[in-house]
N, C-alpha and C. Protein backbone atom coordinates (compact mmCIF):
# COMPACT_ATOMS: atom_id res chain seq x y z
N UNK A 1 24.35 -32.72 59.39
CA UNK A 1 23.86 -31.99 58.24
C UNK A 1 24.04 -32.90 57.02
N UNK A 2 23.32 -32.68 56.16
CA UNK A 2 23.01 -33.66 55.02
C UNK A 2 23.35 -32.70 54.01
N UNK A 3 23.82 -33.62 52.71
CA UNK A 3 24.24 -32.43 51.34
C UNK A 3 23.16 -31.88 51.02
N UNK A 4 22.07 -32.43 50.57
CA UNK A 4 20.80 -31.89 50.28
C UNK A 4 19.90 -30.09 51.25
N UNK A 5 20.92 -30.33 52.38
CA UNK A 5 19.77 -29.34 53.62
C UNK A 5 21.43 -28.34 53.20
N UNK A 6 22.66 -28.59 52.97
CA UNK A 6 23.39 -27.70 52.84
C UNK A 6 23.00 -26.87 51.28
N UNK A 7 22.68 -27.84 50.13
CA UNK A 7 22.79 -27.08 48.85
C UNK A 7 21.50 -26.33 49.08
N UNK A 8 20.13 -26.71 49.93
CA UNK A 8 19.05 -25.63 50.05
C UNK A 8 19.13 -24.30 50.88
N UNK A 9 20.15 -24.61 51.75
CA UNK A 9 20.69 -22.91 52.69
C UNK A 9 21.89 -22.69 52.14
N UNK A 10 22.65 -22.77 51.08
CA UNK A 10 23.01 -22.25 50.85
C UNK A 10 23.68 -20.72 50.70
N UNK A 11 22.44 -19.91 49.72
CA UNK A 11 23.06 -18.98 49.71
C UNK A 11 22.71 -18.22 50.67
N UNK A 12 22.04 -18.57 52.19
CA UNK A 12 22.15 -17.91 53.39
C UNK A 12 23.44 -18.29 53.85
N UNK A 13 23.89 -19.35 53.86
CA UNK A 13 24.94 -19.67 54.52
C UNK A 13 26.22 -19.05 53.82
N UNK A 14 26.48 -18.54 53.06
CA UNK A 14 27.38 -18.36 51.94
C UNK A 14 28.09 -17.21 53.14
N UNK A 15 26.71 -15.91 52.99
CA UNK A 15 27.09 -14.75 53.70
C UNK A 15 27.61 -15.13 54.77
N UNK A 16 27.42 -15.57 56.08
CA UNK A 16 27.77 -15.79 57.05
C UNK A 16 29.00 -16.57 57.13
N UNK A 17 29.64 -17.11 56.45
CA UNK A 17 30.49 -18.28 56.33
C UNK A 17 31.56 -17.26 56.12
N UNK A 18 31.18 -16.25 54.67
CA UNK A 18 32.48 -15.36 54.98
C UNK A 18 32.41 -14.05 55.92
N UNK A 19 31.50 -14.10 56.72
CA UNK A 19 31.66 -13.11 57.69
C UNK A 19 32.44 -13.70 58.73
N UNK A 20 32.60 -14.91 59.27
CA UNK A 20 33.37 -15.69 60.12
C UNK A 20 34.08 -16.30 59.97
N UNK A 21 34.87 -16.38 58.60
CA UNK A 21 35.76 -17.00 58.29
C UNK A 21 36.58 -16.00 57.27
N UNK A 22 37.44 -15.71 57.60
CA UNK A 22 37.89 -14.46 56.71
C UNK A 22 38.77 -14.97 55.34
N UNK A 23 39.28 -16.30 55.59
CA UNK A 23 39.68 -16.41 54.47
C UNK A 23 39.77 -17.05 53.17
N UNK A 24 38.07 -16.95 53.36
CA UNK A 24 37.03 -17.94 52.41
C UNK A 24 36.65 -16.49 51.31
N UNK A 25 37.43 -16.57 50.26
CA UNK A 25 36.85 -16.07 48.93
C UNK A 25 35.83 -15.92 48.20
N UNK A 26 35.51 -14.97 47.26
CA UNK A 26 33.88 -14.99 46.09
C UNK A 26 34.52 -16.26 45.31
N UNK A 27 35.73 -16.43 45.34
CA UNK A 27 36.01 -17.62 43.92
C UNK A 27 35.88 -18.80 44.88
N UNK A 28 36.41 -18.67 46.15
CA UNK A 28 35.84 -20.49 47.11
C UNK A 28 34.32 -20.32 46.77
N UNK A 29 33.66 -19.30 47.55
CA UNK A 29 32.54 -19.77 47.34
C UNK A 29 31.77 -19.82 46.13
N UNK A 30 32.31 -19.26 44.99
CA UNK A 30 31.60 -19.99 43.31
C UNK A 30 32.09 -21.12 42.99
N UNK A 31 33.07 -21.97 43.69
CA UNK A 31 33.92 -22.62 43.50
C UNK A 31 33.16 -24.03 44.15
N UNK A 32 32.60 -23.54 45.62
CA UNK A 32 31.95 -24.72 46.55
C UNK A 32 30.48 -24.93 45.59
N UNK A 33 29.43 -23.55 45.97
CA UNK A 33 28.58 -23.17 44.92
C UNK A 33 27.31 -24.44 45.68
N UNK A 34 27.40 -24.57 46.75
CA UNK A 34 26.30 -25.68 47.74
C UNK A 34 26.75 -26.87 48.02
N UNK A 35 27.76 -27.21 47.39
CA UNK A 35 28.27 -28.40 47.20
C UNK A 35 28.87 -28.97 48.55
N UNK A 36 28.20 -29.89 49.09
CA UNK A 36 28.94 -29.81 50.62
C UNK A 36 30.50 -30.22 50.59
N UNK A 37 30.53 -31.54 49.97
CA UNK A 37 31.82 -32.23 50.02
C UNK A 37 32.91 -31.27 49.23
N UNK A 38 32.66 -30.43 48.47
CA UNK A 38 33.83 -29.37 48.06
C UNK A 38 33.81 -28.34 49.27
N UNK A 39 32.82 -28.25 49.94
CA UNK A 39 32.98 -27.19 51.13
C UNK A 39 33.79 -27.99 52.25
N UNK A 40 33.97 -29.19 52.16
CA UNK A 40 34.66 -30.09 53.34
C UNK A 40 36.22 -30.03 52.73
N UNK A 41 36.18 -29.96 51.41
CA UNK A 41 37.80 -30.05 50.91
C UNK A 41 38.46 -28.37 51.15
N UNK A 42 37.76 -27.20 50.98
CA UNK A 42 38.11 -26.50 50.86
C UNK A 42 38.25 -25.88 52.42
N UNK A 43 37.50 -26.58 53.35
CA UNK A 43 37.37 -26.03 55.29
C UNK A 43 39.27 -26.34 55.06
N UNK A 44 39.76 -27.99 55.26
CA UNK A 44 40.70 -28.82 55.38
C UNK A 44 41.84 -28.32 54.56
N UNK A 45 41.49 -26.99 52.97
CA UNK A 45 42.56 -26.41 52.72
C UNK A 45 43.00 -25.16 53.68
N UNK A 46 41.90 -24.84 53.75
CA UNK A 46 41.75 -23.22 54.13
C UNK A 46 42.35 -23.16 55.90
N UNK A 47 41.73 -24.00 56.70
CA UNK A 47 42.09 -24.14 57.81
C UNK A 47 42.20 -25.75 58.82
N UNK A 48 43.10 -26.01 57.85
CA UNK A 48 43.52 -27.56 58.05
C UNK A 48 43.89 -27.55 59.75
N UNK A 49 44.30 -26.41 60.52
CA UNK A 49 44.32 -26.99 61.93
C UNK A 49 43.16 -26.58 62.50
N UNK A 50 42.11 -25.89 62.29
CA UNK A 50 41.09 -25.43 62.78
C UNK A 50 40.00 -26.27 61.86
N UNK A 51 39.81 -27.12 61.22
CA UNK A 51 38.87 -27.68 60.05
C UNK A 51 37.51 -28.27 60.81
N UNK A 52 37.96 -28.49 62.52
CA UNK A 52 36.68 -29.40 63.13
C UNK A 52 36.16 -28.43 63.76
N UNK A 53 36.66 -27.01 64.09
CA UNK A 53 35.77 -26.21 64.58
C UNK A 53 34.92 -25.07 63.06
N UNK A 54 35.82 -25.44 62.41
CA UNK A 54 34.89 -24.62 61.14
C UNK A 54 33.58 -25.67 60.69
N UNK A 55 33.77 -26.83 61.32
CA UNK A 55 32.39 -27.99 61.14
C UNK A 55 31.50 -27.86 62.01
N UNK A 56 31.96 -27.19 63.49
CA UNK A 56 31.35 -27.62 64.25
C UNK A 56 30.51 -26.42 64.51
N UNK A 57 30.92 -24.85 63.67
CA UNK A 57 30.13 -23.97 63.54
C UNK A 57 29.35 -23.73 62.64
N UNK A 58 29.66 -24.92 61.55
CA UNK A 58 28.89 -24.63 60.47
C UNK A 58 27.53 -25.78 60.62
N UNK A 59 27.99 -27.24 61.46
CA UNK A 59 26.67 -28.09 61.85
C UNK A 59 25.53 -26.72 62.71
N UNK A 60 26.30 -26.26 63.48
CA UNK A 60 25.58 -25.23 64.68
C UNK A 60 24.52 -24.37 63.99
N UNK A 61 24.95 -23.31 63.09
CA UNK A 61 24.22 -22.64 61.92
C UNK A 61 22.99 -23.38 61.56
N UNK A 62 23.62 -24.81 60.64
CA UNK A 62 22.79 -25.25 60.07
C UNK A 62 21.40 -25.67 61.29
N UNK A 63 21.84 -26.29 61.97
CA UNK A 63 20.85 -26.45 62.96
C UNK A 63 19.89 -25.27 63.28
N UNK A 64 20.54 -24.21 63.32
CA UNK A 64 19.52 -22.84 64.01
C UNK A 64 18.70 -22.14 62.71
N UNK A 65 19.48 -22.66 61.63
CA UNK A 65 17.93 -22.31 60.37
C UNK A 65 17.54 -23.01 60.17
N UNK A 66 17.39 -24.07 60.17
CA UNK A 66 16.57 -25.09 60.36
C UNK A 66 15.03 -25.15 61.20
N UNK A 67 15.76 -25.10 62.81
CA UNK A 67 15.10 -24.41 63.81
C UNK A 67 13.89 -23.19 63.36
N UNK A 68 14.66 -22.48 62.76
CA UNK A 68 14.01 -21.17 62.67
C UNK A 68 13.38 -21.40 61.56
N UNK A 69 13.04 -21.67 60.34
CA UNK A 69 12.71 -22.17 59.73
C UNK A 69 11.22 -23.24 59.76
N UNK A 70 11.12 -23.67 60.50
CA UNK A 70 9.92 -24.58 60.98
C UNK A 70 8.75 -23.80 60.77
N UNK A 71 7.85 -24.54 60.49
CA UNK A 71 6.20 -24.03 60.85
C UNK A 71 5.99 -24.34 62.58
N UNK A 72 4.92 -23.23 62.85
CA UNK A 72 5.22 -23.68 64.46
C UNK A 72 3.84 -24.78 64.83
N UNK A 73 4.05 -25.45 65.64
CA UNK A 73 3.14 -26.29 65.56
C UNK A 73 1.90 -26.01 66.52
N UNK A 74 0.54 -26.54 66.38
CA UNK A 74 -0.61 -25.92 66.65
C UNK A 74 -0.73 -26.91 68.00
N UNK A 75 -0.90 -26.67 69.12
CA UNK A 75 -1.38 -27.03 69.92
C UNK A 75 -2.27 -27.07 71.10
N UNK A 76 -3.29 -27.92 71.26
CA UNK A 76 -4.63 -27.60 71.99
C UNK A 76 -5.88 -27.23 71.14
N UNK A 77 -5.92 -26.89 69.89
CA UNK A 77 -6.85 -26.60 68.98
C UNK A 77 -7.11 -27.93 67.97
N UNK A 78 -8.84 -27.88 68.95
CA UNK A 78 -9.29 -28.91 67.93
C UNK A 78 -10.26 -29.01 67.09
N UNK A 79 -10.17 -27.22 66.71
CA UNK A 79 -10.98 -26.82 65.42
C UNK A 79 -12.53 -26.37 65.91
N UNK A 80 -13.05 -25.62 65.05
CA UNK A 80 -14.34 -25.00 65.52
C UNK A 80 -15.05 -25.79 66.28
N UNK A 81 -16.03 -25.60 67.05
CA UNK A 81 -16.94 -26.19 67.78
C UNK A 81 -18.32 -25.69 67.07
């Protein structure tokens, strides 16, 4: 995941982040606010022994809106005849 694809899902990700992470705050998250690398300082405060699985669900996420997200692509159509 790239900072840029985190500060644009954002505020989808916001919700979900504290639905699965319970002890991520409204002030962490005005605090992170898209910012990836403050969201990497604050995983490493919040759950410094769990910090690579709070990455490894949050790469996961990002991947599946992404996914979902797509235009679907056209195939076999090669326009009126």
């Amino acid at each position: 995941m790239n900072a840029d694809h985190f500060k644009g899902k954002w505020n989808q990700f916001k919700g979900e982040l504290k639905k699965q992470w319970g002890e991520i705050t409204d002030d962490d998250l005005t605090t992170v606010e898209g910012n990836y690398d403050k969201f990497k300082g604050l995983m490493q405060e919040r759950y410094a022994d769990r910090k690579d699985e709070v990455g490894k669900w949050a790469d996961e996420w990002f991947r599946t809106a992404q996914t979902n997200t797509k235009e679907p692509e056209t195939v076999g159509r090669s326009g009126p005849k």
